[in-house]
Protein backbone atom coordinates (compact mmCIF):
# COMPACT_ATOMS: atom_id res chain seq x y z
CA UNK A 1 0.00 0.00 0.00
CA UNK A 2 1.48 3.30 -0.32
CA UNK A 3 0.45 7.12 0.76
CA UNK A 4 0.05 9.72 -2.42
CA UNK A 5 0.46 13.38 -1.30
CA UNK A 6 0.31 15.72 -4.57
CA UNK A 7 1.18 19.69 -3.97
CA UNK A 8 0.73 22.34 -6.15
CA UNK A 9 1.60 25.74 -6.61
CA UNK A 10 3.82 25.95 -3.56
CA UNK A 11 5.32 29.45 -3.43
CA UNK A 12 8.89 27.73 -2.53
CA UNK A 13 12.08 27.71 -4.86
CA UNK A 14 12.42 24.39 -7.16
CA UNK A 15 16.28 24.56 -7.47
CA UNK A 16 15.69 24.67 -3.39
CA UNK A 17 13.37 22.02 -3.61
CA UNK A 18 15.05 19.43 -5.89
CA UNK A 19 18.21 19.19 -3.29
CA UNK A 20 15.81 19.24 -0.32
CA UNK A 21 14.22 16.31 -2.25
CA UNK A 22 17.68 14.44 -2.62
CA UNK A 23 18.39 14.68 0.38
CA UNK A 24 14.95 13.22 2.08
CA UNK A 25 14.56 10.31 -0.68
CA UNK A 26 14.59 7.01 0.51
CA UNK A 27 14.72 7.87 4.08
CA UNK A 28 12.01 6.72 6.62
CA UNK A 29 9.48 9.49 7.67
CA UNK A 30 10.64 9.36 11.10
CA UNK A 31 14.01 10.64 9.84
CA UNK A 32 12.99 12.73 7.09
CA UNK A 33 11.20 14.49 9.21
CA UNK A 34 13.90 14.73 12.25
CA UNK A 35 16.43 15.68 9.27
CA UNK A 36 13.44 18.65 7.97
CA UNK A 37 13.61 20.43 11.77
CA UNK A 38 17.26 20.47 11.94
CA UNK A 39 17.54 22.44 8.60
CA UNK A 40 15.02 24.36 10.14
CA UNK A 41 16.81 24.82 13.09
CA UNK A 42 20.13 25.87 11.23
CA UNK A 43 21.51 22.93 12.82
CA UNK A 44 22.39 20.44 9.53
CA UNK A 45 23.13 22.42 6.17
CA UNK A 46 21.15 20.58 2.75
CA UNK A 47 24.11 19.78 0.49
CA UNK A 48 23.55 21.49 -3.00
CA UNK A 49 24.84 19.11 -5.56
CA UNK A 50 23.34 20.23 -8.95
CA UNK A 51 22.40 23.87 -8.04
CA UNK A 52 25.71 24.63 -6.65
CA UNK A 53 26.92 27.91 -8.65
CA UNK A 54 28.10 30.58 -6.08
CA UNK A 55 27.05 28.38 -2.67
CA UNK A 56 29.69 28.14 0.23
CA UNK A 57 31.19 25.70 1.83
CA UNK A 58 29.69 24.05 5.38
CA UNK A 59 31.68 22.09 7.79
CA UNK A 60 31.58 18.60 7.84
CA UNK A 61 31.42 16.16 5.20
CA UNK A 62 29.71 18.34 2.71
CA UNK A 63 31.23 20.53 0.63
CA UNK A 64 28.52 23.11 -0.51
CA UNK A 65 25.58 23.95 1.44
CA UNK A 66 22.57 26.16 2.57
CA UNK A 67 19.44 26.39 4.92
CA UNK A 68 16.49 26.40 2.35
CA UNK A 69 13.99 27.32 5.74
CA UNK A 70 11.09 27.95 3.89
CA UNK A 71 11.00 25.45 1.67
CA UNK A 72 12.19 22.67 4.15
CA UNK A 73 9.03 24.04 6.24
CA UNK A 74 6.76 23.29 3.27
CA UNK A 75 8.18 19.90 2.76
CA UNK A 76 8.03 19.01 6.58
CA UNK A 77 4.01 19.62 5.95
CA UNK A 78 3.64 17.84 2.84
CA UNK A 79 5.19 14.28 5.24
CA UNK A 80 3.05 14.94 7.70
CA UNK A 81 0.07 15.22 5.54
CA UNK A 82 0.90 11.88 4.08
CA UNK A 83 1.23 10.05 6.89
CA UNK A 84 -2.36 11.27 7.60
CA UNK A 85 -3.25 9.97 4.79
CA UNK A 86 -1.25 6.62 5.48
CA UNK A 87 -2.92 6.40 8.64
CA UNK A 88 -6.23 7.15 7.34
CA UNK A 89 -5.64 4.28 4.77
CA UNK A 90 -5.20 1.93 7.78
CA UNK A 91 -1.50 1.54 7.33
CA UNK A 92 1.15 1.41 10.21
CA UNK A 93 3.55 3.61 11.19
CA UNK A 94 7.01 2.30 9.25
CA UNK A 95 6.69 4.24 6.17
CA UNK A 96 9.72 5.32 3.91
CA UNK A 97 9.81 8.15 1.07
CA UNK A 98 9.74 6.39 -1.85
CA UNK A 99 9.48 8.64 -4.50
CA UNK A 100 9.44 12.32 -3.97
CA UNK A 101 10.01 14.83 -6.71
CA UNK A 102 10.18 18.43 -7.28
CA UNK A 103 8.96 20.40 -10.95
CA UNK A 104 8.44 23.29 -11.79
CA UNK A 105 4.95 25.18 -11.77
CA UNK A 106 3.53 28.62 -14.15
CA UNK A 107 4.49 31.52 -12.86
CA UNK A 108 2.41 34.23 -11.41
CA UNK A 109 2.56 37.84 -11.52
CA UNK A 110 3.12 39.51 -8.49
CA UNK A 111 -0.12 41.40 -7.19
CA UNK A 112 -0.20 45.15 -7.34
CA UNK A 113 3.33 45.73 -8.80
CA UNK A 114 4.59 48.05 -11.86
CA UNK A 115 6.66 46.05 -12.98
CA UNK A 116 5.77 42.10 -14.57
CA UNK A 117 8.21 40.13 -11.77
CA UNK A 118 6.85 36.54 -11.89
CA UNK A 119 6.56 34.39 -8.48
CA UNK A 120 8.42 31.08 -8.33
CA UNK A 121 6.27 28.16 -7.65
CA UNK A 122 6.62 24.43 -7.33
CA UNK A 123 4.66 20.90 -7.62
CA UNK A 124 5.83 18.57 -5.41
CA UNK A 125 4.72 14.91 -5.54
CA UNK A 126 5.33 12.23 -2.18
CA UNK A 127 4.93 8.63 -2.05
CA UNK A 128 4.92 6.65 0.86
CA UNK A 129 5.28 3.20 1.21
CA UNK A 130 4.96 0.73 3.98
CA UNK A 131 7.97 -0.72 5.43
CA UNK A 132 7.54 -4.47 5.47
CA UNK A 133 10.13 -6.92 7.70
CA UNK A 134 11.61 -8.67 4.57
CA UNK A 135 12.55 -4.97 3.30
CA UNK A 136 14.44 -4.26 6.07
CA UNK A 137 17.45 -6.55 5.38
């Protein structure tokens, strides 16, 4: 069985959202989500590995870095609503990230200004799957 969380339109960066994204895949909820509050916190750095032009090194085994708050905040929400939706579906509690992806939405005009600056928004898709005992080997 698996949990299908679709988001659109998220006023979040997608360059921001695509390493967020590589970092959480694959991971179990538990720990994507303890990994999520540390960004938050400014306590772990998301390594940039494809959007990488002009970042700055962090400390520790990273070498380019940055604390993507917002967006990490808007991914944080998007687990937590599918593990609502997990539960709801009558599934347990050891769920893992299998697929979670990052694309790019229209852009929007900002309200009220003179000038034609566009809004970045995102679509963000989340699978989760139940974690059965023969896949933990």
């Amino acid at each position: 069985m698996e949990a299908i969380v679709n988001a659109k339109s998220l006023r979040i960066s997608t360059k921001e959202s695509c390493e967020i994204c590589n970092l959480v895949r694959n991971k179990t909820a538990k720990k994507a989500k303890m990994i999520l509050n540390q960004v938050i916190k400014m306590e772990r750095a998301v390594p940039y590995k494809k959007y990488l032009g002009d970042v700055p090194h962090r400390p520790g085994k990273m070498a380019a870095g940055r604390y993507p708050i917002k967006a990490c905040a808007e991914i944080l929400r998007i687990i937590q609503s599918g593990e609502a939706n997990a539960r709801n579906k009558g599934m347990n509690d050891n769920l893992i990230v299998f697929h979670i992806s990052a694309s790019k939405a229209s852009k929007q005009f900002h309200y009220g200004s003179k000038r034609r600056t566009r809004m970045k928004n995102t679509h963000i898709k989340l699978i989760l799957k139940e974690l059965n005992k023969e896949d933990k080997k």
